[in-house]
Structure formats: structure tokens, C-alpha cells
Protein backbone atom coordinates (compact mmCIF):
# COMPACT_ATOMS: atom_id res chain seq x y z
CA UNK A 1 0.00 0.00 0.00
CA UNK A 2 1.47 3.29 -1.02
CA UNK A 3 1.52 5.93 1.90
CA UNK A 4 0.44 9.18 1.33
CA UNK A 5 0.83 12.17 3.50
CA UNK A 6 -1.27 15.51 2.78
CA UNK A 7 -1.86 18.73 5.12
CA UNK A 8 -5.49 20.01 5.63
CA UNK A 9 -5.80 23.73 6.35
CA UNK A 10 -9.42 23.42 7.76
CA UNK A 11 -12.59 21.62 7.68
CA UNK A 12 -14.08 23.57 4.32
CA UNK A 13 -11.70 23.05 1.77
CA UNK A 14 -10.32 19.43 3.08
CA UNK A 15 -13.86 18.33 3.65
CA UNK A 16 -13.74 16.29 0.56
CA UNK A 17 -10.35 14.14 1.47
CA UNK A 18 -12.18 13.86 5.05
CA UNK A 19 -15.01 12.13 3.40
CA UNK A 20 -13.35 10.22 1.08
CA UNK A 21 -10.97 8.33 3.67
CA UNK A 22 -14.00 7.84 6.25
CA UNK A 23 -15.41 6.04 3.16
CA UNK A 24 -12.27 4.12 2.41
CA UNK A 25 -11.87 5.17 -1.54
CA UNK A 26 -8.21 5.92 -0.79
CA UNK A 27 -7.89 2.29 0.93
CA UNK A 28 -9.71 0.94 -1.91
CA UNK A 29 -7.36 2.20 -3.91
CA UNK A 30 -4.52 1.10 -2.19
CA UNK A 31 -3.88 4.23 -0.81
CA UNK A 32 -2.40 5.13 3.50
CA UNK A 33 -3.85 8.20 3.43
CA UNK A 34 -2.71 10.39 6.20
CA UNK A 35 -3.57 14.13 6.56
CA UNK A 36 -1.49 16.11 9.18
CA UNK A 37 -2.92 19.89 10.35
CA UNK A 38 -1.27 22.91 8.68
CA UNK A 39 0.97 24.78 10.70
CA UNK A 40 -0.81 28.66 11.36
CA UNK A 41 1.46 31.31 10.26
CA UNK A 42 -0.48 33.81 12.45
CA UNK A 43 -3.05 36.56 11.67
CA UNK A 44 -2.75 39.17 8.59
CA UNK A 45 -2.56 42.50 8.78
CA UNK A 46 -6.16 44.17 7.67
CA UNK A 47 -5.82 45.95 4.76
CA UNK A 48 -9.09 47.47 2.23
CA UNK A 49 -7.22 46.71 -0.84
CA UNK A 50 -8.12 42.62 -1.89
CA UNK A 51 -4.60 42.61 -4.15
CA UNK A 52 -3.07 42.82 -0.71
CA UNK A 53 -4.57 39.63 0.46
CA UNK A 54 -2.01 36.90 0.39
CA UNK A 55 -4.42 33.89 -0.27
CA UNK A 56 -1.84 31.00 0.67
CA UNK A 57 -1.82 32.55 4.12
CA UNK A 58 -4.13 31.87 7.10
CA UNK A 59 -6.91 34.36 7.80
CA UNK A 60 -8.81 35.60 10.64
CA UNK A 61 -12.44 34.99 10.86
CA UNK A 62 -14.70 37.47 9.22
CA UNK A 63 -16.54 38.63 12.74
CA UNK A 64 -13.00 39.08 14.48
């Protein structure tokens, strides 16, 4: 079985690889899937200006 390691950055956009392992398609596949959290690089700065927005960085919640 070929292992595979992958990092999830939060429930929204890894919410497809979630499902898919609690289903076992990777296992079916022959896949050791294993997803490790991604590490926070802290909160950005607020800026107005969207071009500013760096989107490979972690964000801050829209209400904070």
C-alpha cells in the first residue's frame, strides 16, 4: 500500500479528502492516506485593498 501524507488547512476546503478516507476510496485504492494539520502562520494585517490579500496565508475569521 502506497503511503500518502497531505496537510489540511481546515474543515471547508479538506472536507472532501475527510469524506473520502472515512469512506475508504483511498484504501480501496490502495492508498495510507494520512492528513497532518497545517501549521498557522499567524493573523494578517487588515488591509481594504483585496490585491493585498495573500491567499496562501491563514486568515482571521470574518466577525473578528
Amino acid at each position: 500500500m502506497k503511503k500518502v501524507v497531505s496537510e489540511i488547512s481546515g474543515v471547508v476546503f479538506s472536507l472532501p479528502w475527510l469524506v473520502a478516507k472515512d469512506n475508504g476510496l483511498f484504501e480501496a485504492e490502495g492508498i495510507d492516506m494520512e492528513f497532518v494539520k497545517a501549521i498557522r502562520t499567524g493573523p494578517v494585517e487588515h488591509t481594504e485593498n483585496p490585491e493585498d490579500v495573500n491567499p496562501v496565508l491563514g486568515h482571521v475569521a470574518f466577525d473578528q
